[in-house]
Protein backbone atom coordinates (compact mmCIF):
# COMPACT_ATOMS: atom_id res chain seq x y z
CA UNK A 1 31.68 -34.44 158.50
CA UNK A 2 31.05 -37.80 158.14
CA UNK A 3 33.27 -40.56 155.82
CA UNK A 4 30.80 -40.92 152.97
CA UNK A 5 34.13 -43.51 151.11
CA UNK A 6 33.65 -46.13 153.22
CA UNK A 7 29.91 -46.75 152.49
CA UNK A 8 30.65 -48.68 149.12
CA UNK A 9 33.15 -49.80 147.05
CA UNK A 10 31.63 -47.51 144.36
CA UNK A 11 31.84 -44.06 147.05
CA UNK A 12 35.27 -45.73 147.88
CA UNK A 13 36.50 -45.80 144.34
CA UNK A 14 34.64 -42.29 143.36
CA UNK A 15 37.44 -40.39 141.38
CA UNK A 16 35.62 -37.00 142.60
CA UNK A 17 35.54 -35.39 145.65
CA UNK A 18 32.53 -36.32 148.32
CA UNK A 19 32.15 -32.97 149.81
CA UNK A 20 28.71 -31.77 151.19
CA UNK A 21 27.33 -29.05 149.22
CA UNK A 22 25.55 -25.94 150.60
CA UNK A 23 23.10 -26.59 152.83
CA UNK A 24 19.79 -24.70 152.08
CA UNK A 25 20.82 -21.43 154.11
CA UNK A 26 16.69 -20.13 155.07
CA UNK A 27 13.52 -19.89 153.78
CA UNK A 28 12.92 -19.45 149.79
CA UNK A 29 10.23 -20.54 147.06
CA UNK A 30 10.77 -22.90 143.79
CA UNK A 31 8.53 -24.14 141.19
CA UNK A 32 9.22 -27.77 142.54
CA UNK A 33 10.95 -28.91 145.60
CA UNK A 34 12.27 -32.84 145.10
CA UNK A 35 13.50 -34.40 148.65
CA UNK A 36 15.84 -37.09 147.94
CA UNK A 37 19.02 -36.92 145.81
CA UNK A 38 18.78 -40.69 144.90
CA UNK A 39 18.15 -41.68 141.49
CA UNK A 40 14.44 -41.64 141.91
CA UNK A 41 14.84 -37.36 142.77
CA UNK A 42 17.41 -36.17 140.13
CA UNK A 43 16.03 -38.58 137.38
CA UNK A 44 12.83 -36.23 138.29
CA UNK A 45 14.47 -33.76 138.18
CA UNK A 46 16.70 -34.08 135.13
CA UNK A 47 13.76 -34.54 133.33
CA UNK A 48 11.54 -31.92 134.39
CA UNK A 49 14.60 -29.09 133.74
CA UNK A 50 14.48 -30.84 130.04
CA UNK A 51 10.50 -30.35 130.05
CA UNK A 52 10.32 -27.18 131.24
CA UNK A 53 13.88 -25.17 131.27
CA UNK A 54 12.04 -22.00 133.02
CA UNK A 55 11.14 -24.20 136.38
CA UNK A 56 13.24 -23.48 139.15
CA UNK A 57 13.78 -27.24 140.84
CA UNK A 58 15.37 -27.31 144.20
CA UNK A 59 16.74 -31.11 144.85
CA UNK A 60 17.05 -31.58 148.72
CA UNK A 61 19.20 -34.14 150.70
CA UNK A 62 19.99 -35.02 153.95
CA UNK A 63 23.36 -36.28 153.45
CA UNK A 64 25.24 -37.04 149.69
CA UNK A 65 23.47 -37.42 146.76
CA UNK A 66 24.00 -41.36 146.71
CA UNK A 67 24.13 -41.39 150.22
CA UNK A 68 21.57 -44.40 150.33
CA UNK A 69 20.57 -47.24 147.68
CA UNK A 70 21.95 -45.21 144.58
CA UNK A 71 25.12 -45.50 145.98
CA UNK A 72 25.45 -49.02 147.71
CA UNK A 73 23.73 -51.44 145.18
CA UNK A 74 24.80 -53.92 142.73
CA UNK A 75 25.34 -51.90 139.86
CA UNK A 76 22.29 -53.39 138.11
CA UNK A 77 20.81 -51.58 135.63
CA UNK A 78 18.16 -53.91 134.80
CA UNK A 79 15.13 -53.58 132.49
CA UNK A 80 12.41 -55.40 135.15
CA UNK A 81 10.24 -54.58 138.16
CA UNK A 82 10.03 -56.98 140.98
CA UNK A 83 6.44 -57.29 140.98
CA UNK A 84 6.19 -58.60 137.36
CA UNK A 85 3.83 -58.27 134.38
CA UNK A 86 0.78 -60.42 136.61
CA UNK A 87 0.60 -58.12 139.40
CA UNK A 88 0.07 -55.04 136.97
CA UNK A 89 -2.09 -57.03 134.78
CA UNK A 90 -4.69 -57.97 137.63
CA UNK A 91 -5.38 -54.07 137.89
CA UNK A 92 -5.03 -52.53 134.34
CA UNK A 93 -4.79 -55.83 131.98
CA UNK A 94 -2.24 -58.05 130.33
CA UNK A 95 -2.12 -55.23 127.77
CA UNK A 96 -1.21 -52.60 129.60
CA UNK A 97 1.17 -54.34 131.96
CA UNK A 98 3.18 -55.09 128.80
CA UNK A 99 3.37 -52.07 127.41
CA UNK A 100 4.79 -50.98 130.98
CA UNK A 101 7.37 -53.71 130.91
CA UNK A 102 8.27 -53.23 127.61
CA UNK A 103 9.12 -49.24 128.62
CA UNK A 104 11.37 -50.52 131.54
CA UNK A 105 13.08 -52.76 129.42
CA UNK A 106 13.70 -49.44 127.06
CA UNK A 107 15.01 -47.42 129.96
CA UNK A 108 18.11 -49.19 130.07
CA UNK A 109 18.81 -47.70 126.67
CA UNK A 110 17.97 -44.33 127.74
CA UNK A 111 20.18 -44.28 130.82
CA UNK A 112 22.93 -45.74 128.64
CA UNK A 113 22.16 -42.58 126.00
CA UNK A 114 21.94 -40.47 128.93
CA UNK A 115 24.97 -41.40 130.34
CA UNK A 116 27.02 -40.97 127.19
CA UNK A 117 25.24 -37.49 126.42
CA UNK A 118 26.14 -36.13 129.71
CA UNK A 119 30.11 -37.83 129.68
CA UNK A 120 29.51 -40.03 132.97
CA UNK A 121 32.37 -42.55 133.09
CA UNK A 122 30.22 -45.07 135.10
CA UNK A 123 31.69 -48.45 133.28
CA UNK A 124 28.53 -48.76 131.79
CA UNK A 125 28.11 -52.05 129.73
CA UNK A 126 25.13 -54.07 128.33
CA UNK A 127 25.78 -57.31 129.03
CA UNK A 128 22.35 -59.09 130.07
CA UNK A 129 21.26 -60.95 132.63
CA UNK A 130 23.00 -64.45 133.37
CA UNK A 131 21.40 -66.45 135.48
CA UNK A 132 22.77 -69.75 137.00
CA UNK A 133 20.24 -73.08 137.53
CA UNK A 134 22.56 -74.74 139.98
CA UNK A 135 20.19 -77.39 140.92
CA UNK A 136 17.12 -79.26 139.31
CA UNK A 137 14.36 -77.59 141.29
CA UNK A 138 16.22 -74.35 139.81
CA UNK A 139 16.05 -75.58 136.00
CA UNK A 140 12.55 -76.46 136.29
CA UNK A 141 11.89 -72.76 137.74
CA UNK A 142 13.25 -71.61 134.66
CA UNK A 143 11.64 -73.51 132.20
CA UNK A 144 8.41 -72.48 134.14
CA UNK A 145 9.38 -68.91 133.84
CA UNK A 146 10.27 -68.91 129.81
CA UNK A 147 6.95 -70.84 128.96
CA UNK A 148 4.86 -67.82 130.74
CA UNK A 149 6.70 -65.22 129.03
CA UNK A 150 6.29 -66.83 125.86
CA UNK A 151 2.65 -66.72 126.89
CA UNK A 152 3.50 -63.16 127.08
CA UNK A 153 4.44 -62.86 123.25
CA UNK A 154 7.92 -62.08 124.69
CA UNK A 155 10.54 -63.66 122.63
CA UNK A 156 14.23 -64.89 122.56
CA UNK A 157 15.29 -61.44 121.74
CA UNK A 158 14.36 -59.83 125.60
CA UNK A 159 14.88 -63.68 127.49
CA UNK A 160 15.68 -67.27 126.97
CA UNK A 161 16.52 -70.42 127.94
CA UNK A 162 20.30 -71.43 128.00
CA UNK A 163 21.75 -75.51 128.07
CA UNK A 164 24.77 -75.31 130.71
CA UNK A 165 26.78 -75.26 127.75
CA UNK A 166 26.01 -72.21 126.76
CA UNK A 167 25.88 -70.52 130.11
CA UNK A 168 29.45 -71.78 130.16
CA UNK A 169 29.84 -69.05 127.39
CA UNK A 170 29.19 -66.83 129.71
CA UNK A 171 30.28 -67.99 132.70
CA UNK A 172 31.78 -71.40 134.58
CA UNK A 173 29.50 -71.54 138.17
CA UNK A 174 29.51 -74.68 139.55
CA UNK A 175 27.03 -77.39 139.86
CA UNK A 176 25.62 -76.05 136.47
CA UNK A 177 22.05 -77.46 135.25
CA UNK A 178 20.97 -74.54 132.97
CA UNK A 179 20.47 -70.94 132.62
CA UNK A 180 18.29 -68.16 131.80
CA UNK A 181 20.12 -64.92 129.82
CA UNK A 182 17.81 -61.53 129.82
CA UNK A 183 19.00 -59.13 127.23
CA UNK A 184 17.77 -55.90 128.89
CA UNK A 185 20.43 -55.44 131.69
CA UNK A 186 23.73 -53.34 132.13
CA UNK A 187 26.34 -53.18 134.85
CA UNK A 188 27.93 -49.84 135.97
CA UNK A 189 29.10 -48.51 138.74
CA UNK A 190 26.13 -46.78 140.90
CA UNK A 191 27.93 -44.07 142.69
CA UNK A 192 29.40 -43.05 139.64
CA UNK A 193 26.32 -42.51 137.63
CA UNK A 194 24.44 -40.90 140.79
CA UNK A 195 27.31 -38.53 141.39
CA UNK A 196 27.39 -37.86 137.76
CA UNK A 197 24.02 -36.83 137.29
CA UNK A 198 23.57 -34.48 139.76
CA UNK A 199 26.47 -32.62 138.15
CA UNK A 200 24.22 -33.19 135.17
CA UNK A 201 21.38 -31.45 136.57
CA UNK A 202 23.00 -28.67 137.76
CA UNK A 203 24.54 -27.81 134.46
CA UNK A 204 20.73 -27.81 133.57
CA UNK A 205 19.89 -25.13 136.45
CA UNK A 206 19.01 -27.28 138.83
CA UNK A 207 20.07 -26.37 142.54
CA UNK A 208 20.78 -29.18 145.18
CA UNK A 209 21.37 -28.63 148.66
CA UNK A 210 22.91 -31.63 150.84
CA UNK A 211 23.32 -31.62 154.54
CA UNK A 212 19.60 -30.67 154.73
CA UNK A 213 16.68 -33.08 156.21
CA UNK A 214 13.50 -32.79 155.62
CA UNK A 215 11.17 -32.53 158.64
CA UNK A 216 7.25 -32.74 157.00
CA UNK A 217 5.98 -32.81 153.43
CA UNK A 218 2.91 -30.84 153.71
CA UNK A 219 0.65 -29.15 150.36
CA UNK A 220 2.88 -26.38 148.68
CA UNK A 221 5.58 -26.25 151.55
CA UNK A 222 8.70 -28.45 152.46
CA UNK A 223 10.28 -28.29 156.18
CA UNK A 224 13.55 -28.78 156.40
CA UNK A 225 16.36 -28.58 159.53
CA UNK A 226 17.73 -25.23 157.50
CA UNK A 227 14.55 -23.36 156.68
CA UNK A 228 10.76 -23.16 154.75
CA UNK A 229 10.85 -24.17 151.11
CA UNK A 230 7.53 -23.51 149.27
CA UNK A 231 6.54 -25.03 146.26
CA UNK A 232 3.72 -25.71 144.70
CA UNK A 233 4.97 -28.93 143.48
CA UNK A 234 6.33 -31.58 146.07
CA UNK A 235 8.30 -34.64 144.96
CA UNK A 236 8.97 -37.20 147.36
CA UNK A 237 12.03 -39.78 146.56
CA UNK A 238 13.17 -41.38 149.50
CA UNK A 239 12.77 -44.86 148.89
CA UNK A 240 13.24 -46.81 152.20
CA UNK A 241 14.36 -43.38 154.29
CA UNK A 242 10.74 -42.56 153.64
CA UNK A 243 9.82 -44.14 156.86
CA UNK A 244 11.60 -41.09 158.71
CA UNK A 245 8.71 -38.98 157.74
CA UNK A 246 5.92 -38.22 160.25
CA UNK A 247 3.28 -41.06 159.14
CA UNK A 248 5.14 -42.88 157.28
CA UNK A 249 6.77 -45.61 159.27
CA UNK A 250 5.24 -48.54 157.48
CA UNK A 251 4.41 -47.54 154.43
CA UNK A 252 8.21 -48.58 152.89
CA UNK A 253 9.87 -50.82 155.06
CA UNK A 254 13.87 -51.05 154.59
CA UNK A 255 14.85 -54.03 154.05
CA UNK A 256 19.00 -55.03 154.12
CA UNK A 257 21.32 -56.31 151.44
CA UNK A 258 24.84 -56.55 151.90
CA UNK A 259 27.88 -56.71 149.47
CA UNK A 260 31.35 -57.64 149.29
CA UNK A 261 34.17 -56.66 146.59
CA UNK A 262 36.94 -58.68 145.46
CA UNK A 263 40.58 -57.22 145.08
CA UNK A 264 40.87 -56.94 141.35
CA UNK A 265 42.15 -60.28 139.75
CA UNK A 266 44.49 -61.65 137.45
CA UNK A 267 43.88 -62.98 134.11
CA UNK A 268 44.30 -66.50 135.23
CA UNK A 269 41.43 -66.49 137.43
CA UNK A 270 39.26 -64.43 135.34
CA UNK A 271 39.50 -66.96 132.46
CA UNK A 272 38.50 -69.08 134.88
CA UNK A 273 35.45 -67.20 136.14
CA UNK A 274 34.34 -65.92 132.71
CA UNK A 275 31.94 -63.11 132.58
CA UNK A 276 34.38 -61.73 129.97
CA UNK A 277 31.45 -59.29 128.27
CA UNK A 278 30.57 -58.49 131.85
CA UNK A 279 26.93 -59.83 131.94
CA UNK A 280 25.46 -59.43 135.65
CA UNK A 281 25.09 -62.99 137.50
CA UNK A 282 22.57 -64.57 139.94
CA UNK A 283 21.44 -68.22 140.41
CA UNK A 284 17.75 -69.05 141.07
CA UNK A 285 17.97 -69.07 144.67
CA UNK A 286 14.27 -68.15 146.95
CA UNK A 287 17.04 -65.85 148.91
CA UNK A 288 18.16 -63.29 146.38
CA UNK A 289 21.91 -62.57 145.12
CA UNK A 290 23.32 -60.97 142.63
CA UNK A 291 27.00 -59.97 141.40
CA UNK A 292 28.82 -58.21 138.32
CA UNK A 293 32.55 -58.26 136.91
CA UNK A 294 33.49 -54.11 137.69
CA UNK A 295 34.99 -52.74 135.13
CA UNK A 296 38.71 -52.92 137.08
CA UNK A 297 37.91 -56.53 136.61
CA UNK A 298 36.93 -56.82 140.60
CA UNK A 299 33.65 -59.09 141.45
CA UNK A 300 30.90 -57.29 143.61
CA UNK A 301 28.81 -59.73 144.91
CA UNK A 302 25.71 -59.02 147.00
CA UNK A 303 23.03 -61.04 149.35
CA UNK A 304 20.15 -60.35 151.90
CA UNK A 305 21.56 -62.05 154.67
CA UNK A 306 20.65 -59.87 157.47
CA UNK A 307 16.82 -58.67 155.58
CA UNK A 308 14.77 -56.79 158.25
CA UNK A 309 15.69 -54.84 161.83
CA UNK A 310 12.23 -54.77 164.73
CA UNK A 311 10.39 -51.19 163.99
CA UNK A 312 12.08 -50.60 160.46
CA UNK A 313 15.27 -49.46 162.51
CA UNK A 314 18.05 -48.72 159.89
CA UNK A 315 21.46 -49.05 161.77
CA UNK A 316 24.65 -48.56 160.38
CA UNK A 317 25.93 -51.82 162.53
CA UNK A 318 23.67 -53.83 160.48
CA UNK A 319 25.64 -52.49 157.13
CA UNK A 320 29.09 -54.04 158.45
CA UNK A 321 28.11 -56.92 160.07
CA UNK A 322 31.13 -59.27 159.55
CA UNK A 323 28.61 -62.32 159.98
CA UNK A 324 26.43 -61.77 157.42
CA UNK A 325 29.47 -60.80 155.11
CA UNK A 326 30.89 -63.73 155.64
CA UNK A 327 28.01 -65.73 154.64
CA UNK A 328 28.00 -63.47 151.37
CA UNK A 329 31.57 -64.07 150.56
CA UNK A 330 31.16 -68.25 151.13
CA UNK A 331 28.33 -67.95 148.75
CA UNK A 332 30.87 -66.55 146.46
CA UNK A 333 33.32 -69.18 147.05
CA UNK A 334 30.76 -72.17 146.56
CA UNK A 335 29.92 -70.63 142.70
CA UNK A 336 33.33 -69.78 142.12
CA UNK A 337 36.07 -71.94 143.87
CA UNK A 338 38.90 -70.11 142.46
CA UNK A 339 38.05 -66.92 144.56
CA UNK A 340 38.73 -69.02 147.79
CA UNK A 341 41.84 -67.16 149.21
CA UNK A 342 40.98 -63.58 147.28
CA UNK A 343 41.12 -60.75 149.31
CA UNK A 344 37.77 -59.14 150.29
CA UNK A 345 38.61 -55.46 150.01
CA UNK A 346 35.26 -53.85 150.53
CA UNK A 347 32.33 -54.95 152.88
CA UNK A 348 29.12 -52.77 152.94
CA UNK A 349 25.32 -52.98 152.94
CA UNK A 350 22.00 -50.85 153.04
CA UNK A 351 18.92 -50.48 152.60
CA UNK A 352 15.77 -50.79 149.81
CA UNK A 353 12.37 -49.97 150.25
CA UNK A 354 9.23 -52.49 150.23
CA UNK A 355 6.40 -51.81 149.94
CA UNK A 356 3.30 -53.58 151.47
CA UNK A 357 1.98 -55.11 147.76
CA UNK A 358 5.43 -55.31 146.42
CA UNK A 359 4.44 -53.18 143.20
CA UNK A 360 6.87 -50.14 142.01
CA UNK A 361 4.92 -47.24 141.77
CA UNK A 362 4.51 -43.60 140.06
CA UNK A 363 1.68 -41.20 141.65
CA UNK A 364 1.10 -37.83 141.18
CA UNK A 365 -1.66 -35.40 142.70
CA UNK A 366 -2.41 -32.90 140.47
CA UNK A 367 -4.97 -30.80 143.17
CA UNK A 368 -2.01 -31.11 145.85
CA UNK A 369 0.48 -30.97 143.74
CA UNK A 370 2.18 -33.67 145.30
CA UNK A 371 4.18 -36.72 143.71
CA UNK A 372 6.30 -39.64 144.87
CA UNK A 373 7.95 -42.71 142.64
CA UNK A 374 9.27 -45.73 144.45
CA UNK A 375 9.17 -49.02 146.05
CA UNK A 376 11.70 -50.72 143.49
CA UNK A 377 12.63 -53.42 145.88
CA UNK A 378 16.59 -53.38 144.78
CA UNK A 379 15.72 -53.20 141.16
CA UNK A 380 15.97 -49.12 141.10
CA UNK A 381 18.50 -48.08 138.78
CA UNK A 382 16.93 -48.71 135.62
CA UNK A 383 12.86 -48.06 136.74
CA UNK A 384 13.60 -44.69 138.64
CA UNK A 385 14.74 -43.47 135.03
CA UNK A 386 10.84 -44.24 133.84
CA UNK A 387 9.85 -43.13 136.61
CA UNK A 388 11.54 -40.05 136.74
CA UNK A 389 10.42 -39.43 132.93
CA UNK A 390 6.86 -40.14 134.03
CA UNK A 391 6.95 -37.86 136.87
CA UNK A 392 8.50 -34.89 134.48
CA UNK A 393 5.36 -35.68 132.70
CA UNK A 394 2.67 -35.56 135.01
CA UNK A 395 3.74 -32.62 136.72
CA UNK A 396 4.05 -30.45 133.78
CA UNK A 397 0.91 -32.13 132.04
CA UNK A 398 2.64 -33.48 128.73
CA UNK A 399 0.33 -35.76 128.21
CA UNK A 400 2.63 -38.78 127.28
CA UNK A 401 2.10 -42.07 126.54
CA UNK A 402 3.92 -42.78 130.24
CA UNK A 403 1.48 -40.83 132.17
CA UNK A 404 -1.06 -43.58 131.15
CA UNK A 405 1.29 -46.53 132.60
CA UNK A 406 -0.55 -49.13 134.71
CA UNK A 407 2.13 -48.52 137.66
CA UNK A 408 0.60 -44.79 137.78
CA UNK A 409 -1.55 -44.50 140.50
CA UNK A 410 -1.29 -47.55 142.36
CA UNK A 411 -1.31 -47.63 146.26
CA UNK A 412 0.13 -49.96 148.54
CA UNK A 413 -1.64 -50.24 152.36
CA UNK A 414 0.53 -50.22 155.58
CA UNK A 415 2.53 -53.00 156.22
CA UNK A 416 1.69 -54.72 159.64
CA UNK A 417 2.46 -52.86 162.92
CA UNK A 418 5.19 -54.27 165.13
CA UNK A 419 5.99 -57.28 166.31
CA UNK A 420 3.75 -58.98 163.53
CA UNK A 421 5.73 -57.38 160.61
CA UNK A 422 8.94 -58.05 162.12
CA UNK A 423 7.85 -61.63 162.75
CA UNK A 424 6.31 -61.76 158.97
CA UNK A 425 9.47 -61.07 157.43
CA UNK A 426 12.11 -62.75 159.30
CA UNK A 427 9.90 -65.73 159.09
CA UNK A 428 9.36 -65.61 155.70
CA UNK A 429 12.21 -65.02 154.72
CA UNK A 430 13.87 -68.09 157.06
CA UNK A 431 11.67 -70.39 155.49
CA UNK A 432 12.61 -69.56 152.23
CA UNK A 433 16.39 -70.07 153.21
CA UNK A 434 15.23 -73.22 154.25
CA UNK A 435 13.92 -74.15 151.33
CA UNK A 436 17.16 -73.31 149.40
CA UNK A 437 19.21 -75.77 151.16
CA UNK A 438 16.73 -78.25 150.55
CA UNK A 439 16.77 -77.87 147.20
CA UNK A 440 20.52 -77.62 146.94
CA UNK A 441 20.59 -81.38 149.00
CA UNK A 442 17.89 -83.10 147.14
CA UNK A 443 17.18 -81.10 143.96
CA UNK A 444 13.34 -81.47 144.59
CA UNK A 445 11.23 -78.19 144.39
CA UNK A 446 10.18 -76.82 147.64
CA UNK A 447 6.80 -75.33 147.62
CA UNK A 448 7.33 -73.84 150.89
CA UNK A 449 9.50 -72.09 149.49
CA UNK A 450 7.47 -70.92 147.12
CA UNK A 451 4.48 -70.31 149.51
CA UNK A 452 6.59 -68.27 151.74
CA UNK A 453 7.76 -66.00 148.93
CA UNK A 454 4.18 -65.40 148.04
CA UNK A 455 3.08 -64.64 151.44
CA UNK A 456 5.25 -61.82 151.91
CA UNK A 457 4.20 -60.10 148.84
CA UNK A 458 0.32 -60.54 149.83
């Protein structure tokens, strides 16, 4: 059996046991098979028992539940989607895409009443958004981004605009020019809430079998390695694993993030840190990072320093590569100086899945009976609860206000075959750490930069 505790911190730290369960043991028949026991799959399915108590739901996994992103990410449970309120505007209107954004920035809430209906002790605590402006090209990103969602009608109350004195009441980063705080954010600890709700959803009749991988999604039937399972619903919720499918190699590409964990500190140098009410932090960096104050009072700090392996390969070499975690923990180090000399306890990574228009999506066939929610980009936790809710919906026809979301229905095309998609992202994504440095030396936007971060999302 394979080590599932030394994927994460959070699998390392999980009170429980991390025993398999059963493995589907032959062929049998359910009202709705979901493959993938991520957050995207037994949100679904959480839901759906709730909808409909006399479905039976069969959750299928290849390894843990939490095996993948649900279990390896930053603990963000943040109210936003990656593509933001223009891309969903473009297809449904300004309208529309604010009424979706304004139901991801409610499903915080409900995983927070979730989580205290169901007892999960996940450290769950709603603390915002801080983000750092640690240079002047930074700032004047973030006054940019406040003037078009006041444009928005979105006020003070969901984001705004902080002097570096007050970010200093949240925390102390260096090189401080500004901030942005964005209310609807909490950090918790992933595995905990994954493992959690899957015990949830069993004690709502849901089975889940682990230790099972799923061969071919077809209309009405599911292979797997340990038998048939017919349905004549079929929920797909495999994120960046999706590209194991037959078909399906480029229609989510995985794309790397990597994290580190502190030893838990003292009080000294968490006054000295801050972060006291545990807000999750970030600076405005092109290259994305991202950390949170754990509940033990460790930091868990994150970065896409290694972002994309030739043919969508997913290795598990990539996920400890010292190199890259090195990188991650200097970044650290330069925003907090009193963490120089810490002990790194914890070094992990994996994957998220992309896809080609960078949009989150929710579809459902109705004739084929065939669904699939995904393409968060690392912002998951939080949108897979919607989008769990809105697949509970369209599959048992509720007729909801969320089955008439702008993300419903939206496709992505194939990303680029091989080498050009290997050579798009990696390039990209060089040019935009490029641009970072040259920010950081002269302070002076870089609109290559910005280009490049455009480009991949076209």
């Amino acid at each position: 059996m394979s080590d599932y505790s030394n994927l994460s911190l959070w699998l390392a730290t999980y009170p429980g046991d991390l025993l398999p369960r059963p493995a589907l043991d032959g062929d049998t028949e359910v009202d709705a098979a979901i493959v993938g026991g991520g957050f995207t799959g037994l949100w679904t399915a959480y839901y759906l028992a709730e909808r409909d108590p006399s479905l039976s739901i069969l959750v299928i996994e290849r390894e843990i539940c939490g095996f993948g992103a649900s279990g390896r990410n930053g603990g963000w449970c943040v109210g936003e989607l990656v593509a933001g309120v223009g891309s969903y505007a473009r297809i449904a209107g300004q309208d529309a895409a604010l009424r979706l954004l304004r139901h991801v920035h409610r499903s915080v809430d409900e995983v927070g009443r979730v989580v205290s209906t169901e007892g999960i002790d996940c450290g769950f605590a709603k603390g915002g958004v801080v983000r750092f402006a640690r240079n002047r090209a930074q700032a004047r990103r973030q006054q940019a981004e406040i003037d078009q969602h006041r444009s928005y009608g979105i006020g003070e109350e969901v984001i705004r605009l902080l002097s570096p004195e007050q970010v200093r009441e949240y925390a102390n980063p260096t090189d401080l020019h500004g901030g942005i705080f964005y209310e609807p954010c909490a950090a918790l600890d992933p595995a905990r809430l994954v493992r959690g709700l899957a015990e949830a959803v069993e004690r709502r009749g849901v089975r889940i079998v682990e230790q099972t991988t799923a061969t071919s999604l077809e209309r009405g039937r599911v292979t797997t390695s340990r038998g048939l399972v017919k349905a004549p619903v079929v929920i797909r919720a495999l994120e960046a694993y999706t590209r194991d499918l037959p078909g399906q190699r480029r229609s989510l590409v995985p794309l790397y993030s990597l994290m580190i964990a502190t030893e838990p500190l003292d009080r000294a140098t968490l006054a000295e840190i801050g972060l006291a009410s545990r807000p999750t932090f970030a600076d405005d960096r092109y290259a994305v990072i991202y950390g949170q104050r754990t509940a033990d009072d460790r930091i868990a700090f994150g970065g896409r320093a290694v972002p994309y392996r030739y043919g969508s390969r997913i290795s598990p070499a990539t996920e400890r590569d010292r190199r890259s975690h090195d990188l991650i923990r200097r970044v650290l180090v330069e925003i907090f100086p009193v963490l120089d000399g810490v002990q790194i306890t914890h070094r992990w990574g994996g994957v998220l899945g992309a896809p080609r228009n960078w949009m989150p999506s929710v579809r459902f066939d109705r004739d084929r009976g065939f669904g699939t929610a995904g393409g968060y980009v690392g912002e998951g936790v939080a949108p897979s609860n919607l989008a769990g809710r809105t697949l509970a919906d369209l599959v048992t026809g509720a007729g909801s206000e969320l089955a008439s979301l702008p993300w419903v229905g939206v496709e992505s095309r194939f990303w680029e075959p091989e080498p050009i998609r290997w050579l798009g992202i990696r390039g990209t994504r060089a040019v935009m750490g490029w641009a970072d440095r040259k920010e950081f030396r002269t302070g002076r936007r870089s609109w290559a930069g910005e280009t490049a971060y455009q480009l991949l999302r076209r």
